[in-house]
Protein backbone atom coordinates (compact mmCIF):
# COMPACT_ATOMS: atom_id res chain seq x y z
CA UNK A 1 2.81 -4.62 -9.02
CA UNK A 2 1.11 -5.92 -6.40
CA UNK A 3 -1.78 -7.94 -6.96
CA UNK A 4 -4.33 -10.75 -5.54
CA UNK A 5 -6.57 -11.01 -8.59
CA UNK A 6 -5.59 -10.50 -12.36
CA UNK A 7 -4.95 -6.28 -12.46
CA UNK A 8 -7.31 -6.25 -15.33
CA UNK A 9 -11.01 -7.26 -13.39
CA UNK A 10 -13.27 -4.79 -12.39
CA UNK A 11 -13.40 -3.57 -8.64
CA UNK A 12 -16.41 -3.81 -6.70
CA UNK A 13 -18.81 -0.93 -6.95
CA UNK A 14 -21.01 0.55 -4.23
CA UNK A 15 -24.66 -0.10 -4.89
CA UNK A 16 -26.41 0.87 -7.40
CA UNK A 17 -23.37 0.36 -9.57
CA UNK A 18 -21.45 -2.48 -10.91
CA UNK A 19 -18.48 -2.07 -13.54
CA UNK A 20 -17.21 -4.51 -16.36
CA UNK A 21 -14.40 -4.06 -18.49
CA UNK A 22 -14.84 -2.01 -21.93
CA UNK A 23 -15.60 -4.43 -24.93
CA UNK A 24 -15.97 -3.17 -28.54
CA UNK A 25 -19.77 -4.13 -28.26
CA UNK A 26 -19.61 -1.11 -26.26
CA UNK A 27 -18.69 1.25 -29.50
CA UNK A 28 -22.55 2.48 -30.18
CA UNK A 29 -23.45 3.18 -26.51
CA UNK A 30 -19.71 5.49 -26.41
CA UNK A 31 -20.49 7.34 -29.77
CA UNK A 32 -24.27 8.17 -28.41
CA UNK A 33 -22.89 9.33 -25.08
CA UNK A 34 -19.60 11.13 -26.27
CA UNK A 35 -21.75 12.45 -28.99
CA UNK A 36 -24.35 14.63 -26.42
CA UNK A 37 -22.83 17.92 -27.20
CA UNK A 38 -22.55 19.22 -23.47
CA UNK A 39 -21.14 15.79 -22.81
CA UNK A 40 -18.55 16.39 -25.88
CA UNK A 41 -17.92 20.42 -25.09
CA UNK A 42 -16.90 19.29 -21.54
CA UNK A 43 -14.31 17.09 -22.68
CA UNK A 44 -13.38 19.38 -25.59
CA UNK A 45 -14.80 17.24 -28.39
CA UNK A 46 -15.94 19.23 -31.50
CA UNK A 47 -19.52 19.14 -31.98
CA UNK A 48 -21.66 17.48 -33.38
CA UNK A 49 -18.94 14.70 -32.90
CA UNK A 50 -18.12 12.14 -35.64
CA UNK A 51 -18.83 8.68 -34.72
CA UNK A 52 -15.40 7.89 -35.92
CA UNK A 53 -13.88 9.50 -33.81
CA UNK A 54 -15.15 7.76 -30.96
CA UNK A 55 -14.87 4.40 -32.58
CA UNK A 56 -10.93 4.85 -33.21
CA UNK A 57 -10.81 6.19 -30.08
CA UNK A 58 -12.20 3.23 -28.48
CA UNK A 59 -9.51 0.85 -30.88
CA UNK A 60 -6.79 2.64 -29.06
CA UNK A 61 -8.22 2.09 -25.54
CA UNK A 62 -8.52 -1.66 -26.31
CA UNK A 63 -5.17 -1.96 -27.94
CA UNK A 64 -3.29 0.03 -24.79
CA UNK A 65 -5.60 -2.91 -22.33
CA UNK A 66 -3.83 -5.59 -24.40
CA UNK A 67 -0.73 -3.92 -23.95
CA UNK A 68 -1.04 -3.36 -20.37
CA UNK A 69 -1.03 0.58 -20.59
CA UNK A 70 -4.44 1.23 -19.08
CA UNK A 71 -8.07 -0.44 -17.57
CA UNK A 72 -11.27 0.89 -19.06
CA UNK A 73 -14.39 0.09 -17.99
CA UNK A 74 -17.89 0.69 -18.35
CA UNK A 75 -20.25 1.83 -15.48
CA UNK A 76 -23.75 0.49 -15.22
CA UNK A 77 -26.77 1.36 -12.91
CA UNK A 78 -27.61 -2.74 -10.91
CA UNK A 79 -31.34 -2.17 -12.58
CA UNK A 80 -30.12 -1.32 -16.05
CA UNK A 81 -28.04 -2.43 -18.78
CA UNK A 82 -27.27 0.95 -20.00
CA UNK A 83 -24.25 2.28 -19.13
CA UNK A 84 -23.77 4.95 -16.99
CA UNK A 85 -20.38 6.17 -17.96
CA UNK A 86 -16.80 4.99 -18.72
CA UNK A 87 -14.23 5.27 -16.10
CA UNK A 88 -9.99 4.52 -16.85
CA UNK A 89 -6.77 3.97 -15.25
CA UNK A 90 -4.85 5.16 -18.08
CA UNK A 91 -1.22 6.08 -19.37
CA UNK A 92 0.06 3.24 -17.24
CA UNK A 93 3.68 3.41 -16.11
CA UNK A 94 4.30 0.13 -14.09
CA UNK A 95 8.14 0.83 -13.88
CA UNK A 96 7.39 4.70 -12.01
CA UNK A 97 4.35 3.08 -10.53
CA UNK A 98 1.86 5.94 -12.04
CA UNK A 99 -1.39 5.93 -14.07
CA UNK A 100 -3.90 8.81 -14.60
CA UNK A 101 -7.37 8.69 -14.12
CA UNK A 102 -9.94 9.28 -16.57
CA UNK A 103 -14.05 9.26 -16.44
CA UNK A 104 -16.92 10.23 -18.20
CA UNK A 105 -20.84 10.08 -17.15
CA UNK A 106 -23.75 10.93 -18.98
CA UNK A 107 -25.50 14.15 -19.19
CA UNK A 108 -28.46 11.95 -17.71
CA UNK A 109 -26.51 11.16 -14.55
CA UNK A 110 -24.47 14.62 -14.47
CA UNK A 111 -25.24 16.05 -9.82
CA UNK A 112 -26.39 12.41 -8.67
CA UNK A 113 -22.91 12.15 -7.24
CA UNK A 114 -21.96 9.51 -9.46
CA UNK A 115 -18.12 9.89 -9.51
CA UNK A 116 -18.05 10.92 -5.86
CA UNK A 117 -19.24 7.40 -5.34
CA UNK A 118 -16.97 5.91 -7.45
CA UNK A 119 -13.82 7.46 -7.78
CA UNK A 120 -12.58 6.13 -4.26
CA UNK A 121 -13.36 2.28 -5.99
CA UNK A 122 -10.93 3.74 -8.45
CA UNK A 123 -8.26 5.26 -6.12
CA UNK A 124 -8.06 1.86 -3.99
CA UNK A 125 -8.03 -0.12 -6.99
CA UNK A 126 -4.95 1.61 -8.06
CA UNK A 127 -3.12 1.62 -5.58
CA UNK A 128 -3.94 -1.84 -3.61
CA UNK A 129 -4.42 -3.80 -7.06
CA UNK A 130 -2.07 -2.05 -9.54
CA UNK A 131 0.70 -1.60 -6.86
CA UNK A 132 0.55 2.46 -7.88
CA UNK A 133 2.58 5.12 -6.20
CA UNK A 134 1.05 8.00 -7.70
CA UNK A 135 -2.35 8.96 -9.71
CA UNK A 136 -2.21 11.96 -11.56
CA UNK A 137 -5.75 13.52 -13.19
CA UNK A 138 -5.70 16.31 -15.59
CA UNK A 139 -9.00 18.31 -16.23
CA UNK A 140 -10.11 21.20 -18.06
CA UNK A 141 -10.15 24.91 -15.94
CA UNK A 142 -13.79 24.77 -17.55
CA UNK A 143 -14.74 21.40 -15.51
CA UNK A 144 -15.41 23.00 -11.99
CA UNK A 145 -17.30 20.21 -11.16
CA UNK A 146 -14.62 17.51 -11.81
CA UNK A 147 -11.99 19.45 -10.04
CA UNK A 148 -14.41 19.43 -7.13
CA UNK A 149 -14.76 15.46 -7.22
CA UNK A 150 -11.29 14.66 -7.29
CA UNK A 151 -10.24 17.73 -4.53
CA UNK A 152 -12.55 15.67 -2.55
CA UNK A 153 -11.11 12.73 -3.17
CA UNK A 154 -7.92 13.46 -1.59
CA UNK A 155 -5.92 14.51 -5.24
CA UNK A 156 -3.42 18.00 -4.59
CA UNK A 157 -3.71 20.64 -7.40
CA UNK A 158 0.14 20.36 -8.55
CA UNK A 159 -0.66 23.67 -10.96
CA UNK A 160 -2.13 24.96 -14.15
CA UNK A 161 -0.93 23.42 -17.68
CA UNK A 162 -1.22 26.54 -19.75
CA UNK A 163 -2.94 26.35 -23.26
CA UNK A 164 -2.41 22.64 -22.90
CA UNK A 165 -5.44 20.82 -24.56
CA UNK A 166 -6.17 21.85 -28.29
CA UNK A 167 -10.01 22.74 -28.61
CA UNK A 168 -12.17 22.29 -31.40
CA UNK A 169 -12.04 25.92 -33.83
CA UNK A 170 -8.38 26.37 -33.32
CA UNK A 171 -7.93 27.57 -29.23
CA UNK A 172 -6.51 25.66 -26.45
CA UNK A 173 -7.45 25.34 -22.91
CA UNK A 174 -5.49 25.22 -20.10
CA UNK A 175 -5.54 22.12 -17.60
CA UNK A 176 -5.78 21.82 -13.83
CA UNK A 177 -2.91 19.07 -12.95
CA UNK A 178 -3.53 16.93 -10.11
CA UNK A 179 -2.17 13.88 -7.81
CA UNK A 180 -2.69 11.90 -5.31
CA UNK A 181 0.51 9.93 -3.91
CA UNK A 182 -0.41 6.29 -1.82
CA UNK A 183 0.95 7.36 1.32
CA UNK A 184 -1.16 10.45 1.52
CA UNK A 185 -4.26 8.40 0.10
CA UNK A 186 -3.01 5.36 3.05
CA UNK A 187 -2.88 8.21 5.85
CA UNK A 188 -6.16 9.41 5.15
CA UNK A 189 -7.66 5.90 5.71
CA UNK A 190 -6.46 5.86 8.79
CA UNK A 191 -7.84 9.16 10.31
């Protein structure tokens, strides 16, 4: 790993953002953002979502951060204390050099461009502070607009994961599988 500050700090946002890592103070504001239902239906939550689900959910984040496994943090507006969203660096491998990416914004904030703004942060932090070769993202065939974010972003669509997420009532949707690899991310820089 290649570091010149502690891998778990928070990179510095573009304006109007700032990020800090996830704390379980931070359990009320998930549950009441996870728990919007279009918020939970894109991420293939059942709805009306438990709070308990979101609190154990939010134990294992903070236990896989101790262990070195992931970064979580939460995304706040400069002006307001009320975060934005929740962005990850998740299922950390530091022996293959690999971590997937995670994020979730409020309905609130859903077309301001919010991850387009962010997600590059996120790419460079991976692979300048966590020493990554390769970030992986997997998202539901019914998020078109988080496909879209990431395609931007440089990641290649690898394929289709057939029925690979359960949903809530007993289906399973399939998942879009995509990468980005540091040299393709470091050639891009440069153009």
């Amino acid at each position: 790993m290649t570091t010149s500050s502690s891998p778990l700090s928070s990179p510095e946002a573009p304006e109007p953002y700032r990020l800090r890592l996830i704390t379980r103070d931070d359990a009320d504001e998930m549950v009441a953002m996870y728990g919007e239902p279009e918020t939970a239906r894109s991420l293939n939550l059942e709805v009306p979502l438990r709070p308990e689900i979101i609190r154990e959910k939010l134990a294992v984040d903070l236990e896989a951060m101790r262990r070195g496994e992931a970064i979580r943090w939460v995304l706040f507006s400069r002006e307001d204390e009320k975060p934005l969203g929740f962005l990850s660096l998740f299922n950390w491998n530091v022996k293959a050099r690999r971590a997937e990416v995670g994020y979730m914004v409020a309905r609130r904030v859903w077309g301001q461009g919010v991850m387009k703004t962010l997600l590059p942060v996120m790419v460079r932090f991976g692979f300048e502070q966590m020493g990554l070769h390769r970030m992986e993202a997997l998202v539901s065939v019914r998020n078109p607009a988080s496909l879209r974010v990431l395609t931007r972003a440089g990641f290649r669509q690898e394929g289709v994961l057939r029925s690979y997420q359960p949903t809530p009532g007993g289906g399973f949707v399939d998942m879009h599988m995509l990468s980005l690899l540091e040299d393709e991310w470091r050639a891009a820089l440069a153009t």
